[in-house]
PDB file of N, CA and C in Angstrom:
ATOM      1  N   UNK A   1      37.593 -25.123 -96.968  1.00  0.00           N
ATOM      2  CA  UNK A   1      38.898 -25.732 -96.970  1.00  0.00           C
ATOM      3  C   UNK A   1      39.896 -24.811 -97.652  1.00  0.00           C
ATOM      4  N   UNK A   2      41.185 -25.041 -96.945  1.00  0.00           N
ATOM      5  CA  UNK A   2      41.974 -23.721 -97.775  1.00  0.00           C
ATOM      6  C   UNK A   2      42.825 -24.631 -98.867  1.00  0.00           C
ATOM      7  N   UNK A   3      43.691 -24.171 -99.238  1.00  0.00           N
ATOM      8  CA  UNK A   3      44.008 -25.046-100.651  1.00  0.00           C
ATOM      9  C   UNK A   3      45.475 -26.038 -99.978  1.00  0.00           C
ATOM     10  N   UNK A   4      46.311 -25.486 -98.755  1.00  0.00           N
ATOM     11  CA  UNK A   4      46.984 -26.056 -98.071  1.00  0.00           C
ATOM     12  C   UNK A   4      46.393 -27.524 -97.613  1.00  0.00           C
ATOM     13  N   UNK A   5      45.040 -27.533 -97.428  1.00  0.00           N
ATOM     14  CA  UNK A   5      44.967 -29.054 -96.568  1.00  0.00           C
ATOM     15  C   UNK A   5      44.533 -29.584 -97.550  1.00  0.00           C
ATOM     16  N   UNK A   6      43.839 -29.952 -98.680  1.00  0.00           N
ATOM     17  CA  UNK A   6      43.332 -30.651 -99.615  1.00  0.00           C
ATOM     18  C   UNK A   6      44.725 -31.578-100.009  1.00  0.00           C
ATOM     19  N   UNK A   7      44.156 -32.609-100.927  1.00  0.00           N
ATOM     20  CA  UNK A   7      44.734 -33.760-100.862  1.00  0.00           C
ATOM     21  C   UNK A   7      45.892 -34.570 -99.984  1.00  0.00           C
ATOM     22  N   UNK A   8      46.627 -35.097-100.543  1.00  0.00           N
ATOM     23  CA  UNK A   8      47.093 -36.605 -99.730  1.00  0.00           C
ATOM     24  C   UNK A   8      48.314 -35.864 -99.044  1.00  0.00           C
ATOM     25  N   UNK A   9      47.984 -36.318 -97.882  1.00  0.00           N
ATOM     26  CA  UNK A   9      49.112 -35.646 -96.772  1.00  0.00           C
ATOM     27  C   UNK A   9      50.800 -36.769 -96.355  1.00  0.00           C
ATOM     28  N   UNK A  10      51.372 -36.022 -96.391  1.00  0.00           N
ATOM     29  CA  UNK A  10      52.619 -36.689 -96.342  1.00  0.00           C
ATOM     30  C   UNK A  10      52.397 -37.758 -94.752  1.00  0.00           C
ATOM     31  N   UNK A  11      53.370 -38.391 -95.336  1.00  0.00           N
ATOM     32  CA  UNK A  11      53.451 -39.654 -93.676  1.00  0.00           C
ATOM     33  C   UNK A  11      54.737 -38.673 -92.738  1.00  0.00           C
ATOM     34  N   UNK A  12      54.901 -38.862 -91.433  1.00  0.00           N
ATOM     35  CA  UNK A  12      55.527 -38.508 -90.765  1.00  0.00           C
ATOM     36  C   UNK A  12      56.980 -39.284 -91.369  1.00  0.00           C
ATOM     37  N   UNK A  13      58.053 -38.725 -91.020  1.00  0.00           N
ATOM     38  CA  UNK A  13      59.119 -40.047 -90.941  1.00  0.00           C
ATOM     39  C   UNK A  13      59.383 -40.414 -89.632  1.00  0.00           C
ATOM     40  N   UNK A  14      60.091 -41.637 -90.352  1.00  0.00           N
ATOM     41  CA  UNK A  14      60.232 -42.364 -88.687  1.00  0.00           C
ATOM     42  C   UNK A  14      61.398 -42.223 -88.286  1.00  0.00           C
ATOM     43  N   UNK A  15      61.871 -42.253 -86.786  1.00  0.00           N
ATOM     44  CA  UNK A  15      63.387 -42.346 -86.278  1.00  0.00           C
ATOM     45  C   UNK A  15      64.101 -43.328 -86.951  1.00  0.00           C
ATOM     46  N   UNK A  16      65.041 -42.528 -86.823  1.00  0.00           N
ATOM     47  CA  UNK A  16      66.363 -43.780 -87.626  1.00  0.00           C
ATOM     48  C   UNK A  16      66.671 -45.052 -86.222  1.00  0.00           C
ATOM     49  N   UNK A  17      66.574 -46.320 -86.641  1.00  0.00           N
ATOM     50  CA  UNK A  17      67.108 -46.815 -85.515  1.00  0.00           C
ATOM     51  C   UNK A  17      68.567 -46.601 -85.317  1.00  0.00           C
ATOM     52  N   UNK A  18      68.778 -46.767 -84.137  1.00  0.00           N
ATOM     53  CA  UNK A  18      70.328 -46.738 -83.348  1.00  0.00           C
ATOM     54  C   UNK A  18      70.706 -47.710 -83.452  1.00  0.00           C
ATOM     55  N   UNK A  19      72.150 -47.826 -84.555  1.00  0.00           N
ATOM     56  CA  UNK A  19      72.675 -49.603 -84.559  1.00  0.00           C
ATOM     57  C   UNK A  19      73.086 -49.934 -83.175  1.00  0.00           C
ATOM     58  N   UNK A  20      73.032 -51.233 -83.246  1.00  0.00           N
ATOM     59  CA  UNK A  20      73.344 -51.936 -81.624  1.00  0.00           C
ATOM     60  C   UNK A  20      74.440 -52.625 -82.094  1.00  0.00           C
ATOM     61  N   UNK A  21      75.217 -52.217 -80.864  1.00  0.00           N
ATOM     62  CA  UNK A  21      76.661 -53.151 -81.273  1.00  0.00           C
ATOM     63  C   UNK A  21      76.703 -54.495 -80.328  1.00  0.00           C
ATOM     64  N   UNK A  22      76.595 -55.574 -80.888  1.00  0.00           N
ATOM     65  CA  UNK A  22      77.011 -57.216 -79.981  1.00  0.00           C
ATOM     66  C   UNK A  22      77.844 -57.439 -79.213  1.00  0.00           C
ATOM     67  N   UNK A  23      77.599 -57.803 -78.156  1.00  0.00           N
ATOM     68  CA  UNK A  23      79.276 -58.482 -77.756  1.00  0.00           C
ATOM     69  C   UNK A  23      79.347 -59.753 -77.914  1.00  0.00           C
ATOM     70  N   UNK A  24      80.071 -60.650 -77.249  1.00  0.00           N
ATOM     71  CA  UNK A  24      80.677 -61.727 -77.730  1.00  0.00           C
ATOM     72  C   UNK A  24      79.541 -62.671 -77.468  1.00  0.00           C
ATOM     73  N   UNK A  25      79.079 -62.854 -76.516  1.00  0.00           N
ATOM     74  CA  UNK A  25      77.943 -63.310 -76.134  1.00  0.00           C
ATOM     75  C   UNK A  25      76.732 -63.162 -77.261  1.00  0.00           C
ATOM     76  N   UNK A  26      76.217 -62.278 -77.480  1.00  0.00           N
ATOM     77  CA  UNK A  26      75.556 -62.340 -79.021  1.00  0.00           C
ATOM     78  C   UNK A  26      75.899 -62.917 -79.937  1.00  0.00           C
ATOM     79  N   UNK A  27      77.177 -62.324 -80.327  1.00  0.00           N
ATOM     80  CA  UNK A  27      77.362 -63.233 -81.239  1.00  0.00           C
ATOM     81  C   UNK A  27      77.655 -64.737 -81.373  1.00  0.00           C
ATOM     82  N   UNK A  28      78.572 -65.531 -80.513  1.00  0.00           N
ATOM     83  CA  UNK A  28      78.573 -66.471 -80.799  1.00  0.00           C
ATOM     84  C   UNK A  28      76.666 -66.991 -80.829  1.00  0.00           C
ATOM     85  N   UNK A  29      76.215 -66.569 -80.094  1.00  0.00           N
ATOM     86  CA  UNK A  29      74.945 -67.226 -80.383  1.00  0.00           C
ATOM     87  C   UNK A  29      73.885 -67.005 -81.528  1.00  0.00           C
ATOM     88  N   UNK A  30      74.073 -66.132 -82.381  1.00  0.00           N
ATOM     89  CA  UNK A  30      74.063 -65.563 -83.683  1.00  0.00           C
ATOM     90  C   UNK A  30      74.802 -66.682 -84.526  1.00  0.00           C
ATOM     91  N   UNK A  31      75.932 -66.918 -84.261  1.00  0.00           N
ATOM     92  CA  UNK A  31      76.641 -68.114 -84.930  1.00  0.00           C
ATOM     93  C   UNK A  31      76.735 -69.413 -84.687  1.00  0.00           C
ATOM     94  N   UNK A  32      75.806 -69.580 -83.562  1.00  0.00           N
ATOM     95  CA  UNK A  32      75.024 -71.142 -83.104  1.00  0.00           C
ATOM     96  C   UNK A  32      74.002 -71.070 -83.838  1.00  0.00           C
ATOM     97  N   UNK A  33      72.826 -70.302 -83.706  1.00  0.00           N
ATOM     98  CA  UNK A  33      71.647 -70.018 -84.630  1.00  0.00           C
ATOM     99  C   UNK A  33      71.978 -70.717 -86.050  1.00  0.00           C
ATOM    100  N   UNK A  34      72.870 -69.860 -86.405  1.00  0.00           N
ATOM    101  CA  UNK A  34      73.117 -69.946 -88.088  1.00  0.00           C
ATOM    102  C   UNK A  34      73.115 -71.412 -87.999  1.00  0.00           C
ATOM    103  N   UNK A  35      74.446 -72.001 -87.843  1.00  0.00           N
ATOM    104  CA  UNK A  35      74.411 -73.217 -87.763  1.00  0.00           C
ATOM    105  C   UNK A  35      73.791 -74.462 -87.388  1.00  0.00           C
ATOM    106  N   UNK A  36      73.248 -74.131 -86.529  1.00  0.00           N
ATOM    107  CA  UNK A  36      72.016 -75.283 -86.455  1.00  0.00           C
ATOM    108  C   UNK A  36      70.530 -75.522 -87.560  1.00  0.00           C
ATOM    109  N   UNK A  37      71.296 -73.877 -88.248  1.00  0.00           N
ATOM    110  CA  UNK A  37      69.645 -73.994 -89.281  1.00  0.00           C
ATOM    111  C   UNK A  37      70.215 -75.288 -90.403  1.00  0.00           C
ATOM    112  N   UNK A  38      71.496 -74.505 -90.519  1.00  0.00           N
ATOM    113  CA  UNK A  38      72.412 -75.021 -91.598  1.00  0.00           C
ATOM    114  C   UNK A  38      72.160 -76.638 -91.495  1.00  0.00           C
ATOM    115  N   UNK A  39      72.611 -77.066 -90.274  1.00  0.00           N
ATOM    116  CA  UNK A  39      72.441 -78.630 -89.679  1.00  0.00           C
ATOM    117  C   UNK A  39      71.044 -79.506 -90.461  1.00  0.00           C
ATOM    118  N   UNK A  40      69.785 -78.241 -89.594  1.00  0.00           N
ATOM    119  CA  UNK A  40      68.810 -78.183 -89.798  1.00  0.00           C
ATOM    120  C   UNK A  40      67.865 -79.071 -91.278  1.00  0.00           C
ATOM    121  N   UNK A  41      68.390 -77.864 -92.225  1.00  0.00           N
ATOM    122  CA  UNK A  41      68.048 -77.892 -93.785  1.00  0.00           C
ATOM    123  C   UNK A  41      68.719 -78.671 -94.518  1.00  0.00           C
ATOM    124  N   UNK A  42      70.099 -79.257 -94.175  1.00  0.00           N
ATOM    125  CA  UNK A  42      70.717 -80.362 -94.162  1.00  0.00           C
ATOM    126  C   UNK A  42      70.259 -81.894 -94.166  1.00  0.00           C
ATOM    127  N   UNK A  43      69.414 -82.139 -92.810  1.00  0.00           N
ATOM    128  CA  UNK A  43      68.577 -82.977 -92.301  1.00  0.00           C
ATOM    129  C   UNK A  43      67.698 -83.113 -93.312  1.00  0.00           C
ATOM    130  N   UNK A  44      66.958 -82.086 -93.704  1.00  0.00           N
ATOM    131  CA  UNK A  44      65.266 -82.080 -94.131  1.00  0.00           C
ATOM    132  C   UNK A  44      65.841 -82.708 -95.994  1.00  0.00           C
ATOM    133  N   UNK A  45      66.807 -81.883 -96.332  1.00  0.00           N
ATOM    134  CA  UNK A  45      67.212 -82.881 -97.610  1.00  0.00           C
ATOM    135  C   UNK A  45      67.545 -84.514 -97.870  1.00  0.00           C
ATOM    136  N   UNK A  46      68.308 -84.662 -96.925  1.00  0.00           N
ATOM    137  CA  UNK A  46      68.626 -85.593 -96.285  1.00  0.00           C
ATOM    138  C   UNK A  46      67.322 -87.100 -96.486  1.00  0.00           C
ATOM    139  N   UNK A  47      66.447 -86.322 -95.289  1.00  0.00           N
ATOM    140  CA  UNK A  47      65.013 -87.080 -95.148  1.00  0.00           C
ATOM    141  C   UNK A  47      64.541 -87.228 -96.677  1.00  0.00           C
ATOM    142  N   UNK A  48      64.262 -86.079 -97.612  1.00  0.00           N
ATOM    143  CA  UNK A  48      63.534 -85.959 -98.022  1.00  0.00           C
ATOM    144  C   UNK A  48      63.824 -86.907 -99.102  1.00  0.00           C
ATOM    145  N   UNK A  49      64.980 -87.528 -99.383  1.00  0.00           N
ATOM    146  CA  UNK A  49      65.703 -88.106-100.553  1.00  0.00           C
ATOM    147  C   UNK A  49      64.323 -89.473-100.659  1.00  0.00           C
ATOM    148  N   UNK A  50      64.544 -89.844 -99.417  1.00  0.00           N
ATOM    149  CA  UNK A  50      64.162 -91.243 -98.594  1.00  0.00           C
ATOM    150  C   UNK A  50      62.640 -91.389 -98.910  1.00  0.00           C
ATOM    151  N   UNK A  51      62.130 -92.500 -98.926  1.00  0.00           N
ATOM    152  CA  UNK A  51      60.702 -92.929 -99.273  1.00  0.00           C
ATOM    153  C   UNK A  51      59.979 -92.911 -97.854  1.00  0.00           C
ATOM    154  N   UNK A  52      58.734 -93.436 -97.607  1.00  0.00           N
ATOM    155  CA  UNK A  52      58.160 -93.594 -96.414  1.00  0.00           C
ATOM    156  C   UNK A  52      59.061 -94.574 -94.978  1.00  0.00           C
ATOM    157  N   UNK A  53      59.114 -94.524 -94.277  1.00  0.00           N
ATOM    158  CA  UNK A  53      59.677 -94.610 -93.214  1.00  0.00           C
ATOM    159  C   UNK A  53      58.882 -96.337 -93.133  1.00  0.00           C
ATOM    160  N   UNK A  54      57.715 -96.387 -93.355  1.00  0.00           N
ATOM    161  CA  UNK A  54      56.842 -98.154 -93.122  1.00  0.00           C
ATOM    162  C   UNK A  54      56.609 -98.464 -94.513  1.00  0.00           C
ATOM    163  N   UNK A  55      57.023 -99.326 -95.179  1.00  0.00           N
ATOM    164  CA  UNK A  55      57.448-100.106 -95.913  1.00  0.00           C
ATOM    165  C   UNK A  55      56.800-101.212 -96.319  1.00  0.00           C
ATOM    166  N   UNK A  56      56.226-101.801 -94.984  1.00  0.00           N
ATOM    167  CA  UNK A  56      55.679-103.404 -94.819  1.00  0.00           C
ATOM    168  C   UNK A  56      54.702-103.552 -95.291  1.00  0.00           C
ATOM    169  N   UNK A  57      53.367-102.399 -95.635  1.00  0.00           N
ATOM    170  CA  UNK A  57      52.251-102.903 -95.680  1.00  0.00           C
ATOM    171  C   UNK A  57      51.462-104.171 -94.544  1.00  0.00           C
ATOM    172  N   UNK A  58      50.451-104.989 -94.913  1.00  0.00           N
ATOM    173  CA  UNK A  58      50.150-105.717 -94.383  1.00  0.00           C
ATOM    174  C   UNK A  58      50.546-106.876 -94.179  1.00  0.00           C
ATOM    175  N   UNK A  59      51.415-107.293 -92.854  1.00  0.00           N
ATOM    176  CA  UNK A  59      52.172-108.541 -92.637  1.00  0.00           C
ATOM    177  C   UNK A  59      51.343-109.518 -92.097  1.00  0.00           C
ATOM    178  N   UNK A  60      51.442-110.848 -92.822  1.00  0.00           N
ATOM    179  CA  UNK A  60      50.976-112.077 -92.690  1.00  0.00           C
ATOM    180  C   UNK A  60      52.335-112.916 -92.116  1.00  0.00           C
ATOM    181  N   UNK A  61      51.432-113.874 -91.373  1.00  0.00           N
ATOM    182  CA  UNK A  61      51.781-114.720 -90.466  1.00  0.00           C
ATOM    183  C   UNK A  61      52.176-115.549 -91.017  1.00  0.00           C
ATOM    184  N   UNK A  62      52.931-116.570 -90.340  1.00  0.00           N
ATOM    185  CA  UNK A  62      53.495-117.364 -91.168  1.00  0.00           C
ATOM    186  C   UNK A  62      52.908-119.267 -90.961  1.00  0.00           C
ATOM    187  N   UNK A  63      52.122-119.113 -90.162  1.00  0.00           N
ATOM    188  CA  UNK A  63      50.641-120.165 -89.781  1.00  0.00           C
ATOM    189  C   UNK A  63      49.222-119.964 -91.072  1.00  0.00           C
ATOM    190  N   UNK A  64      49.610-121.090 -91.479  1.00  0.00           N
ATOM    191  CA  UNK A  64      48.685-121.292 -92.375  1.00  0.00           C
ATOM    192  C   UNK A  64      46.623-122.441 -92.040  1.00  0.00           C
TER     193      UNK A  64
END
């Protein structure tokens, strides 16, 4: 082995990505996305305040 290849070898780098530019079409739907999460996580607090949804336990009749 020559003294060049011994130990830890560098990683390649990687290509830079190419920013992509949106048009309108992207974006508004980028800004539907958002908002429906928003809606979304909204909801789930919402729910979460709240106790079980069935309540009743075991209902008896009213025939004795």
């Amino acid at each position: 082995m020559s003294g060049r290849e011994g130990g830890k070898k560098k990683p390649l780098k990687a290509a830079k990505k190419a920013t992509k530019e949106m048009d309108d079409d992207e974006m508004a739907f980028k800004l539907k996305q958002k908002e429906d999460q928003k809606a979304l996580e909204a909801l789930k607090t919402k729910a979460a305040g709240k106790g079980p949804l069935t309540g009743g336990g075991i209902k008896k009749s009213g025939k004795k």
